[in-house]
PDB file of N, CA and C in Angstrom:
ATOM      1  N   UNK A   1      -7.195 -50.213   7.337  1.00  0.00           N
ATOM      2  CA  UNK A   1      -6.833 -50.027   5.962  1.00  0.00           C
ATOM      3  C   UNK A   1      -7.088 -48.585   5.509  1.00  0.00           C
ATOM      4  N   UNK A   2      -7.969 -48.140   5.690  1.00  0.00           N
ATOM      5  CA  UNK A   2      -8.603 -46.547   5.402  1.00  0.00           C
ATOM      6  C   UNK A   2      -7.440 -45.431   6.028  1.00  0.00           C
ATOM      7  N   UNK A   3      -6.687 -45.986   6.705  1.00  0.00           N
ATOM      8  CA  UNK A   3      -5.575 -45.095   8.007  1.00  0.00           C
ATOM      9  C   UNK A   3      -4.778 -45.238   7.343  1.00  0.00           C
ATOM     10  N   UNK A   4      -4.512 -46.338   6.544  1.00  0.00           N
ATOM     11  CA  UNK A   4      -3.108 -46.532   5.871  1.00  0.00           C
ATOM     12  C   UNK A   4      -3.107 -45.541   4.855  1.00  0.00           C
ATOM     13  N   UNK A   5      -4.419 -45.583   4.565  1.00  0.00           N
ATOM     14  CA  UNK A   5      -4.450 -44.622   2.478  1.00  0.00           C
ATOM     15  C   UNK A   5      -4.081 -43.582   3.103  1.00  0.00           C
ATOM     16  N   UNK A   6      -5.149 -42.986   4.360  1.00  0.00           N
ATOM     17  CA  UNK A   6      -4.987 -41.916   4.446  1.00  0.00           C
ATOM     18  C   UNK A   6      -3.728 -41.446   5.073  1.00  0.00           C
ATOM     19  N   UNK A   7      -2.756 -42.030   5.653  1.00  0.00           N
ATOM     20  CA  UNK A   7      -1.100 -42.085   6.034  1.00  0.00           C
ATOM     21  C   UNK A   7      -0.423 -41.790   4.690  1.00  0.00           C
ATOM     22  N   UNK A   8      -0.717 -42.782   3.531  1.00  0.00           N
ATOM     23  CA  UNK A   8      -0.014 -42.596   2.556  1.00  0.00           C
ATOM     24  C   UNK A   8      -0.567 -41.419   1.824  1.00  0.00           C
ATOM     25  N   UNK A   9      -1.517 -41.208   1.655  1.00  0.00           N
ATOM     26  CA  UNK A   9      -1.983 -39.652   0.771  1.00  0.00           C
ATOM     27  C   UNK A   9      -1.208 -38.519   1.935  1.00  0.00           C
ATOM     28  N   UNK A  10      -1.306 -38.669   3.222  1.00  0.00           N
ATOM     29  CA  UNK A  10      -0.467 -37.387   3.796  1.00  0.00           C
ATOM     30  C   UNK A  10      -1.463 -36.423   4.336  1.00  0.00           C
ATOM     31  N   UNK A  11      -1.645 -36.853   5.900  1.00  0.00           N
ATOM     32  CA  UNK A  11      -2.413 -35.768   6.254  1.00  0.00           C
ATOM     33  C   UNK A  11      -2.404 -34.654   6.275  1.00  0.00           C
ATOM     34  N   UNK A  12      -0.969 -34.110   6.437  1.00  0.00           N
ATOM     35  CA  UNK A  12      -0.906 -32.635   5.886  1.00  0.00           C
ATOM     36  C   UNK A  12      -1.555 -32.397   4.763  1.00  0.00           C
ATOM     37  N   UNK A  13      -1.209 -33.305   3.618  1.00  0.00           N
ATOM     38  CA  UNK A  13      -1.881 -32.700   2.317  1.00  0.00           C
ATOM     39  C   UNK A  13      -3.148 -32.332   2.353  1.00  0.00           C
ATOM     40  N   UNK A  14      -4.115 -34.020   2.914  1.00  0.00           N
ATOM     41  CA  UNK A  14      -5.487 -33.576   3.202  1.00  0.00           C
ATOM     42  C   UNK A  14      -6.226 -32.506   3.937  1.00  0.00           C
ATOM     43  N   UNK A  15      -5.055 -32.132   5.127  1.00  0.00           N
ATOM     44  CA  UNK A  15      -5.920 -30.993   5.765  1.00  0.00           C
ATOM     45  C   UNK A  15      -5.043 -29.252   4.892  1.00  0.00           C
ATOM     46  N   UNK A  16      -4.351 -29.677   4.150  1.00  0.00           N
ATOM     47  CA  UNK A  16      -3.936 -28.565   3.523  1.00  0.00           C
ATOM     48  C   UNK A  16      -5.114 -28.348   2.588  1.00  0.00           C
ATOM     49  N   UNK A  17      -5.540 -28.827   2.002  1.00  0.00           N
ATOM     50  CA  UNK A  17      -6.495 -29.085   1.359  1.00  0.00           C
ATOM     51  C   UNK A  17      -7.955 -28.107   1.392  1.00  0.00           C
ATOM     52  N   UNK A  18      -8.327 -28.946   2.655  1.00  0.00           N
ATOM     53  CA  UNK A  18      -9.619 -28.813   3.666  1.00  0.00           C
ATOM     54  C   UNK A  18      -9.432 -27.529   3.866  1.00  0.00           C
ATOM     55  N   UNK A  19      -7.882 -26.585   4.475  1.00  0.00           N
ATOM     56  CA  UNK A  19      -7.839 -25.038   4.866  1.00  0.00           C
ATOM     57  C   UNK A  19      -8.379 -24.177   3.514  1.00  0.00           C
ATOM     58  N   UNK A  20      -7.467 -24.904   2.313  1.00  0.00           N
ATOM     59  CA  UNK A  20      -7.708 -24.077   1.498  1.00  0.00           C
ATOM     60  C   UNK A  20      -9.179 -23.947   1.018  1.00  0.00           C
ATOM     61  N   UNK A  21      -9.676 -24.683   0.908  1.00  0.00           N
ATOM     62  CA  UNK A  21     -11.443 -25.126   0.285  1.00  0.00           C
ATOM     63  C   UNK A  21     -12.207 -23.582   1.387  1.00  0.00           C
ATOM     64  N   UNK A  22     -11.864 -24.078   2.665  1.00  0.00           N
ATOM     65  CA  UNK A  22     -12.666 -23.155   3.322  1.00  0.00           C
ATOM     66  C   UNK A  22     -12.469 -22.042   3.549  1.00  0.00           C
ATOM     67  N   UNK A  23     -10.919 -21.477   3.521  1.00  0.00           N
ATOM     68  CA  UNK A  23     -10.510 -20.016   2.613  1.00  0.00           C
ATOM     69  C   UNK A  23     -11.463 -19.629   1.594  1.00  0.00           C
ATOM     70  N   UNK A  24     -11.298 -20.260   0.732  1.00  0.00           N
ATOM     71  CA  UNK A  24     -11.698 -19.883  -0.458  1.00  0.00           C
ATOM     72  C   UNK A  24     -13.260 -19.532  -0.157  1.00  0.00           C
ATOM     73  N   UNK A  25     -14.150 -20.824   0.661  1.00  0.00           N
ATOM     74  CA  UNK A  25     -15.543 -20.851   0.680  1.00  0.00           C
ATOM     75  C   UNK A  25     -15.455 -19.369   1.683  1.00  0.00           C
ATOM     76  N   UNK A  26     -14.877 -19.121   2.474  1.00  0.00           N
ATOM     77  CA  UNK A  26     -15.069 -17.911   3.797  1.00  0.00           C
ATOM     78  C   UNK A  26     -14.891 -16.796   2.670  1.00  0.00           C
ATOM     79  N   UNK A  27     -14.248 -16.520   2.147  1.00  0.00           N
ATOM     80  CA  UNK A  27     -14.136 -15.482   0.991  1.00  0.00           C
ATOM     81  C   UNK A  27     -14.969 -14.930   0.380  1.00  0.00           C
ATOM     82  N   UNK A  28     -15.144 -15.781  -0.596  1.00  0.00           N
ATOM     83  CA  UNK A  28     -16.530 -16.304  -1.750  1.00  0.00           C
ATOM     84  C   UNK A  28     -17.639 -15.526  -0.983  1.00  0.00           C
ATOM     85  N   UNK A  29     -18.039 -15.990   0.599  1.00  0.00           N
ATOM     86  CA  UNK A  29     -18.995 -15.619   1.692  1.00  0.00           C
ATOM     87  C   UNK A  29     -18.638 -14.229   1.729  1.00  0.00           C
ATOM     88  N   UNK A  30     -17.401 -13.491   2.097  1.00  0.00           N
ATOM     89  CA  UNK A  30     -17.459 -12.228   2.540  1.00  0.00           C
ATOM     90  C   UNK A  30     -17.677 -11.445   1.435  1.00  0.00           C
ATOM     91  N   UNK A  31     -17.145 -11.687  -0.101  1.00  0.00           N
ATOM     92  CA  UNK A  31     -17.331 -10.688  -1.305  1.00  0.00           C
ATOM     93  C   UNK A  31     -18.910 -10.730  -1.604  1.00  0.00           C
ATOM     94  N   UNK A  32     -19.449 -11.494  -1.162  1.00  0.00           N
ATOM     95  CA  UNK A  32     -21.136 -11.988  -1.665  1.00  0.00           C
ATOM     96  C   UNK A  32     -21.720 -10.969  -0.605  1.00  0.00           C
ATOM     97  N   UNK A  33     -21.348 -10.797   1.022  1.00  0.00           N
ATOM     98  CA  UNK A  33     -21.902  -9.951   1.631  1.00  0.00           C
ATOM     99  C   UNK A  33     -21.416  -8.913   1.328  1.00  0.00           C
ATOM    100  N   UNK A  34     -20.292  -8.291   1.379  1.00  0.00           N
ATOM    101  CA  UNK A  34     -19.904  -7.084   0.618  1.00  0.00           C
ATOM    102  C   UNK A  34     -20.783  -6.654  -0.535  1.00  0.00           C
ATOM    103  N   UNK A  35     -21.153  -7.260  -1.623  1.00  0.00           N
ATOM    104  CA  UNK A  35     -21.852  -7.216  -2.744  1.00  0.00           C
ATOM    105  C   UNK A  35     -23.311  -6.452  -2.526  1.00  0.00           C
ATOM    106  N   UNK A  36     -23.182  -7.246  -1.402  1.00  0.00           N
ATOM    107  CA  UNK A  36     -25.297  -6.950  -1.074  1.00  0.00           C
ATOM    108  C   UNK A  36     -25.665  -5.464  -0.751  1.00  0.00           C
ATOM    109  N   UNK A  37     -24.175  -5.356   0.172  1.00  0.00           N
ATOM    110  CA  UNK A  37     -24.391  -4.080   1.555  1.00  0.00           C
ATOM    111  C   UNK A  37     -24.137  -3.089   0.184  1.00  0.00           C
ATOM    112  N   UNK A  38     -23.293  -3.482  -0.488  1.00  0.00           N
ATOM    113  CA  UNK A  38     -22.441  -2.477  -1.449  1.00  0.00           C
ATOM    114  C   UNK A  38     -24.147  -1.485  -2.031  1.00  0.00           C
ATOM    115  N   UNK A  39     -25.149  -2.729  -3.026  1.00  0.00           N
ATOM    116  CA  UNK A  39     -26.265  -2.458  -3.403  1.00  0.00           C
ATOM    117  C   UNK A  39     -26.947  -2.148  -2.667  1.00  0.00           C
ATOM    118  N   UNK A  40     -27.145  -2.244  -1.386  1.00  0.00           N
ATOM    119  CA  UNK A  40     -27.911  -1.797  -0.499  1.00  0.00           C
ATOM    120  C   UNK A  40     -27.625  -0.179  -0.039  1.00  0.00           C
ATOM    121  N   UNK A  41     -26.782  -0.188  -0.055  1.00  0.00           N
ATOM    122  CA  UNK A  41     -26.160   1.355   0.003  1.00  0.00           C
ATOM    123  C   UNK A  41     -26.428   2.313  -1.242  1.00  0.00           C
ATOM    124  N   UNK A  42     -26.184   1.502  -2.242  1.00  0.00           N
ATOM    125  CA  UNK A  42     -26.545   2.845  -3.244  1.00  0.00           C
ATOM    126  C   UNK A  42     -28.233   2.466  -3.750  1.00  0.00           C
ATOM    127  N   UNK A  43     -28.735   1.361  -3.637  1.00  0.00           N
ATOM    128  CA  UNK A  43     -30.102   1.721  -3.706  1.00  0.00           C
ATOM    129  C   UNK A  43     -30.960   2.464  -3.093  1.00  0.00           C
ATOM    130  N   UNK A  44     -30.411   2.663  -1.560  1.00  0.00           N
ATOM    131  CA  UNK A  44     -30.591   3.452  -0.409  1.00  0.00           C
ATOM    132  C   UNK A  44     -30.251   4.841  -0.752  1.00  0.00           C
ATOM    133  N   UNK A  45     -29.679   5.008  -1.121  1.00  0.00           N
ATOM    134  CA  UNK A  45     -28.887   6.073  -1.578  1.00  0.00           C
ATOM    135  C   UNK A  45     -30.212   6.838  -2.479  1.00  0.00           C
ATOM    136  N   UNK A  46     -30.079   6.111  -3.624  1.00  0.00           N
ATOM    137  CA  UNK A  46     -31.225   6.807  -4.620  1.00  0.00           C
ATOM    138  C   UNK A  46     -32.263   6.925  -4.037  1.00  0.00           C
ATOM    139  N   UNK A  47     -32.896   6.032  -3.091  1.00  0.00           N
ATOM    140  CA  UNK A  47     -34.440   6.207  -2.792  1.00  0.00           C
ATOM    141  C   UNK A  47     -34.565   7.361  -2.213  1.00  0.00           C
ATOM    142  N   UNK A  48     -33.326   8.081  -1.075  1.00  0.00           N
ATOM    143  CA  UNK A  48     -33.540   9.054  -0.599  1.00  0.00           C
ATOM    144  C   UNK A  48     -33.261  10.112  -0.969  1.00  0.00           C
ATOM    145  N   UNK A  49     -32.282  10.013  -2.244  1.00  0.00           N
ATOM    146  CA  UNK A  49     -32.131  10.783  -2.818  1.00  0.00           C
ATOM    147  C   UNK A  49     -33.126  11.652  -3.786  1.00  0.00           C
ATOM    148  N   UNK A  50     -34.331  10.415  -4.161  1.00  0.00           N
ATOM    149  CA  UNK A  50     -35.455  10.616  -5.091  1.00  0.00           C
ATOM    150  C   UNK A  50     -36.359  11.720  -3.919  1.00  0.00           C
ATOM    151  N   UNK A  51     -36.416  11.221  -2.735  1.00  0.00           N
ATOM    152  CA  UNK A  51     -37.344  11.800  -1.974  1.00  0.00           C
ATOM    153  C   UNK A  51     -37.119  13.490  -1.229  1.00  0.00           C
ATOM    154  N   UNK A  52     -35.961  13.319  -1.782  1.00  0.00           N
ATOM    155  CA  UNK A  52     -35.117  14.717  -0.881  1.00  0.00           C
ATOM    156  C   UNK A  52     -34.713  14.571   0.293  1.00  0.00           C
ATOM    157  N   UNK A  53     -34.899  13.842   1.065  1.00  0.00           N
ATOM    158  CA  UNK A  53     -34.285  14.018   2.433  1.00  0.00           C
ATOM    159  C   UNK A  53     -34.330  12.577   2.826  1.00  0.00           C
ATOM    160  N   UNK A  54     -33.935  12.104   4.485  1.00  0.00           N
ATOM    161  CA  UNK A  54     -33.863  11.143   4.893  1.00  0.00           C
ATOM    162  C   UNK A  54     -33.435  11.063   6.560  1.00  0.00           C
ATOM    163  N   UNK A  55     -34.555  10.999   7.102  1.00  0.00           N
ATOM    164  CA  UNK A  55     -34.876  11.519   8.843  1.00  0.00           C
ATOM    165  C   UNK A  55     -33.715  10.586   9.513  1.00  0.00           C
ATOM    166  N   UNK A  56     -33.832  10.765  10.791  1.00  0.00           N
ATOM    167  CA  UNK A  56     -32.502  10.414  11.376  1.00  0.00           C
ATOM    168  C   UNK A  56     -32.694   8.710  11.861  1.00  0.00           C
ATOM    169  N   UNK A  57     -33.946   8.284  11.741  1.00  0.00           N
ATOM    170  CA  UNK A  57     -33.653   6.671  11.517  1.00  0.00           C
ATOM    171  C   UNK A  57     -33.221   6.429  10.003  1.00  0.00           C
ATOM    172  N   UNK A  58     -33.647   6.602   8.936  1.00  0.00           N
ATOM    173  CA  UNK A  58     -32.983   6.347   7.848  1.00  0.00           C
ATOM    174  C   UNK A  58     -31.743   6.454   7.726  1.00  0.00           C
ATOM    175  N   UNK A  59     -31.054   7.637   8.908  1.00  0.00           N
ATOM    176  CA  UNK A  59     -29.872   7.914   8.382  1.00  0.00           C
ATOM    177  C   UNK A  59     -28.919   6.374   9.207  1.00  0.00           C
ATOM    178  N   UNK A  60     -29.509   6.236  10.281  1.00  0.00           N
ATOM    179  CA  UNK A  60     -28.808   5.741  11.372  1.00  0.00           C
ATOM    180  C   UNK A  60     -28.779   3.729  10.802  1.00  0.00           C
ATOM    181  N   UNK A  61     -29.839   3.849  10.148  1.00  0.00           N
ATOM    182  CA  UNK A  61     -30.010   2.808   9.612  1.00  0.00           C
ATOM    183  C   UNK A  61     -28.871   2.215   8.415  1.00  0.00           C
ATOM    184  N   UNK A  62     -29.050   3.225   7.636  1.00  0.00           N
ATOM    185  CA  UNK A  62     -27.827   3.037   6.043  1.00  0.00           C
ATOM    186  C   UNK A  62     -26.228   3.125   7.036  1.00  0.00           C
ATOM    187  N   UNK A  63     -26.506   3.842   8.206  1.00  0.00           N
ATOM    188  CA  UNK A  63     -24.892   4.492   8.210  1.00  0.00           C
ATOM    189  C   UNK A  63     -24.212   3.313   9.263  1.00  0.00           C
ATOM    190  N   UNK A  64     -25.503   2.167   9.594  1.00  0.00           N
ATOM    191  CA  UNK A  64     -25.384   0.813  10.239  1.00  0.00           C
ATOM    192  C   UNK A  64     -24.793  -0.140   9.263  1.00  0.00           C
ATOM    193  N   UNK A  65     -25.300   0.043   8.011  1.00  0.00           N
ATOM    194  CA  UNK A  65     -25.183  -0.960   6.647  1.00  0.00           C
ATOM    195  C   UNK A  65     -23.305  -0.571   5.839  1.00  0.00           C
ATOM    196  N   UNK A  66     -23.021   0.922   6.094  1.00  0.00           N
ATOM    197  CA  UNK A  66     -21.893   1.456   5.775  1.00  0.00           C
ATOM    198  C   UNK A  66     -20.660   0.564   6.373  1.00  0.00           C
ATOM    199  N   UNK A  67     -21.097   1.227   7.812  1.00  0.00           N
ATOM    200  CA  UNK A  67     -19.932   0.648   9.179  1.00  0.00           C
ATOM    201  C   UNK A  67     -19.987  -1.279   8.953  1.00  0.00           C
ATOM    202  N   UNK A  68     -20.778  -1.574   8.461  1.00  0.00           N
ATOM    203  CA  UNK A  68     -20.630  -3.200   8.324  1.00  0.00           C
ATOM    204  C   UNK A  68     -19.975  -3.446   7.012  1.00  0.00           C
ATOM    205  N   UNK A  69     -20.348  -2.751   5.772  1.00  0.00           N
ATOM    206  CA  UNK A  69     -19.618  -2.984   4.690  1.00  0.00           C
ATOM    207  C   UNK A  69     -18.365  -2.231   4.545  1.00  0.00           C
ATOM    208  N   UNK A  70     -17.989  -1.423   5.346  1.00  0.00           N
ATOM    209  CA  UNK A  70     -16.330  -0.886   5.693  1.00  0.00           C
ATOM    210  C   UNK A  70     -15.750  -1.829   6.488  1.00  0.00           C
ATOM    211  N   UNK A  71     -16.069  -2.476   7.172  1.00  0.00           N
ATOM    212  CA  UNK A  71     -15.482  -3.489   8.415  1.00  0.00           C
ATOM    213  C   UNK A  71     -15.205  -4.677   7.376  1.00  0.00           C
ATOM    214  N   UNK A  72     -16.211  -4.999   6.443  1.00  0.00           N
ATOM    215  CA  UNK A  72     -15.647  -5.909   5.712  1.00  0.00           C
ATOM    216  C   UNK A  72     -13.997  -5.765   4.549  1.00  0.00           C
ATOM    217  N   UNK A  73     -13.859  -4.489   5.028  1.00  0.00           N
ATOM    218  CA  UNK A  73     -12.333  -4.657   4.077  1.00  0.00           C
ATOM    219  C   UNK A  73     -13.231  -3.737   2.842  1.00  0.00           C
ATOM    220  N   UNK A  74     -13.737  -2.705   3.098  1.00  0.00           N
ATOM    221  CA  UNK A  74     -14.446  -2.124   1.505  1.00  0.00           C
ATOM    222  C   UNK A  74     -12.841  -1.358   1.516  1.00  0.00           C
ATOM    223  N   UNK A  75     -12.402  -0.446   0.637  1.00  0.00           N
ATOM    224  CA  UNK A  75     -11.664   0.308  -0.344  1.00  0.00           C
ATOM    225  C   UNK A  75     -12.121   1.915  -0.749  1.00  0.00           C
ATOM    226  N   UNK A  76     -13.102   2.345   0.447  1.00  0.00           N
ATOM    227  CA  UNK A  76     -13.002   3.487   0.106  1.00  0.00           C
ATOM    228  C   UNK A  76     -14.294   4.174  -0.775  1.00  0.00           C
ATOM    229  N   UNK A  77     -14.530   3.432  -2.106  1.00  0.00           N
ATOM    230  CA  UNK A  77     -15.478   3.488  -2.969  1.00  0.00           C
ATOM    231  C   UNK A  77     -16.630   4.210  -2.673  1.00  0.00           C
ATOM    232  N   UNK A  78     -17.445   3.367  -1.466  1.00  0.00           N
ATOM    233  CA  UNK A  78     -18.538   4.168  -0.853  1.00  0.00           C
ATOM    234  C   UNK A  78     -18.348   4.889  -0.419  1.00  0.00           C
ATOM    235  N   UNK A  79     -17.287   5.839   0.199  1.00  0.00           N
ATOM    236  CA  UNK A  79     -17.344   7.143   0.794  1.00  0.00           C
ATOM    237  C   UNK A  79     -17.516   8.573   0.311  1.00  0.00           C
ATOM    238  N   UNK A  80     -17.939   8.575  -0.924  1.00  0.00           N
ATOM    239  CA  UNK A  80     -18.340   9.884  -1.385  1.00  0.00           C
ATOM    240  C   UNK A  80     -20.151   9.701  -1.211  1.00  0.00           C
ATOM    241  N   UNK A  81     -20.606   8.140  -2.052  1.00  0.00           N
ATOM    242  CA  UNK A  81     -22.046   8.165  -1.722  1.00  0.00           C
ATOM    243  C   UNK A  81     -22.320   8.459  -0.260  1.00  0.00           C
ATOM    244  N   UNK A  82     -21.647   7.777   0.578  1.00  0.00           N
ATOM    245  CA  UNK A  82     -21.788   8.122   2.159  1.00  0.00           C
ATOM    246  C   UNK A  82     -21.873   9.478   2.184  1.00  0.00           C
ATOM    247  N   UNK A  83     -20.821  10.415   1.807  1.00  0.00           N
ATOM    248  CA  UNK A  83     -20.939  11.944   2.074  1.00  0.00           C
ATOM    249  C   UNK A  83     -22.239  12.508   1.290  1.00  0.00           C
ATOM    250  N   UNK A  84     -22.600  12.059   0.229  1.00  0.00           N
ATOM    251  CA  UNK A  84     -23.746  12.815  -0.284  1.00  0.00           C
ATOM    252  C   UNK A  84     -24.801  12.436   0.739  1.00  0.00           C
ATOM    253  N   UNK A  85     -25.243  11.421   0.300  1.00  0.00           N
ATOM    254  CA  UNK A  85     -26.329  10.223   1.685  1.00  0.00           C
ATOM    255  C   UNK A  85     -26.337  11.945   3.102  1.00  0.00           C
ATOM    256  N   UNK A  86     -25.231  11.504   3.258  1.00  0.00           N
ATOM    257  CA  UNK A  86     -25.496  12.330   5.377  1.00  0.00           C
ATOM    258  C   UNK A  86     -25.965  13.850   5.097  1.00  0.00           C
ATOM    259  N   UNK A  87     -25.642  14.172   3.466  1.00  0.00           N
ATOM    260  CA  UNK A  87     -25.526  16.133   3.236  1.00  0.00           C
ATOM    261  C   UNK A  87     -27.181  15.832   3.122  1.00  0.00           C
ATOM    262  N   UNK A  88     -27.984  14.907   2.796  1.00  0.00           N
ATOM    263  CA  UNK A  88     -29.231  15.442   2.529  1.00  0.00           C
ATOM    264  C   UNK A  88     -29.768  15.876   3.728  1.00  0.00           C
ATOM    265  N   UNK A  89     -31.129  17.064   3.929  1.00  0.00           N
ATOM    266  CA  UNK A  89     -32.040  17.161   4.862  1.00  0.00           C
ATOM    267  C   UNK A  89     -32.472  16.172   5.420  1.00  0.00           C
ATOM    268  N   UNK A  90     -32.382  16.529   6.659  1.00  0.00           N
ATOM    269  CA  UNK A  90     -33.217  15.432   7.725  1.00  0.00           C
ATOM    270  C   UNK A  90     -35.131  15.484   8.012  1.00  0.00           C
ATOM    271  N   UNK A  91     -35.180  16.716   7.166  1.00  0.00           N
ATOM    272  CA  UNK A  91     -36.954  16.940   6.963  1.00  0.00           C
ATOM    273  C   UNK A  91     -37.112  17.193   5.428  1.00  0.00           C
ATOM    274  N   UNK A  92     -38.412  16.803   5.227  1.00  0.00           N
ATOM    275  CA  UNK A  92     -39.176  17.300   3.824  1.00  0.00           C
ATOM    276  C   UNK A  92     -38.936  18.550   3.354  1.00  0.00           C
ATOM    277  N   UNK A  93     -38.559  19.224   2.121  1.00  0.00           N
ATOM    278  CA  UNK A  93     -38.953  20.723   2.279  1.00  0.00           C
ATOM    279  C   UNK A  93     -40.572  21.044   2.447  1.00  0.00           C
ATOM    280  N   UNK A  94     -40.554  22.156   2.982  1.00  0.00           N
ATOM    281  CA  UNK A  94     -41.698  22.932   3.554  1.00  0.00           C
ATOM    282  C   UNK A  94     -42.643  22.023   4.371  1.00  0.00           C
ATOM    283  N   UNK A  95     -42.086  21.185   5.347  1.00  0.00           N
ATOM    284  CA  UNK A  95     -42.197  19.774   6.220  1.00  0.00           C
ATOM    285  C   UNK A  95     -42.630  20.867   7.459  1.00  0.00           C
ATOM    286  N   UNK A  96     -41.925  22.001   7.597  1.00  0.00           N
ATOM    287  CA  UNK A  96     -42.629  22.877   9.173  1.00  0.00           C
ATOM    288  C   UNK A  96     -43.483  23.430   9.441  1.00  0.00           C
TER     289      UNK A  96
END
């Protein structure tokens, strides 16, 4: 009986359904990680910016967080913070 409803509702429909739900949910998922990396980048941004510089694990680190939030389909946006981010010193001043 349950085969019949579900014959008559139309399995296409139901699994048309099911694609779309999890579109939507896979989405929802990628703009939410986008979101994070996005803040993570420019909070990153300021901290090193506050400090003056940012040694070459810091750099290698944010520019790990970049390449993942560009892969997600970013638009460009972050690439000027990126260019400021890499122009800072890689030592303290008067660090020698």
């Amino acid at each position: 009986m349950f085969w019949d409803i579900v014959k008559a509702a139309g399995v296409p429909a139901v699994l048309f359904g099911v694609i779309v739900t999890t579109w939507v949910q896979i989405r929802s998922v990628k703009r939410g990680v986008q979101a994070l990396l996005r803040d993570r980048l420019i909070q990153g941004y300021k901290h090193y910016q506050e400090l003056g510089y940012a040694d070459f694990d810091d750099r290698d680190n944010l520019e790990n967080v970049y390449v993942q939030y560009h892969n997600l389909g970013a638009n460009g946006v972050m690439d000027d913070l990126r260019g400021k981010f890499l122009s800072l010193p890689l030592e303290k001043k008067g660090s020698k």
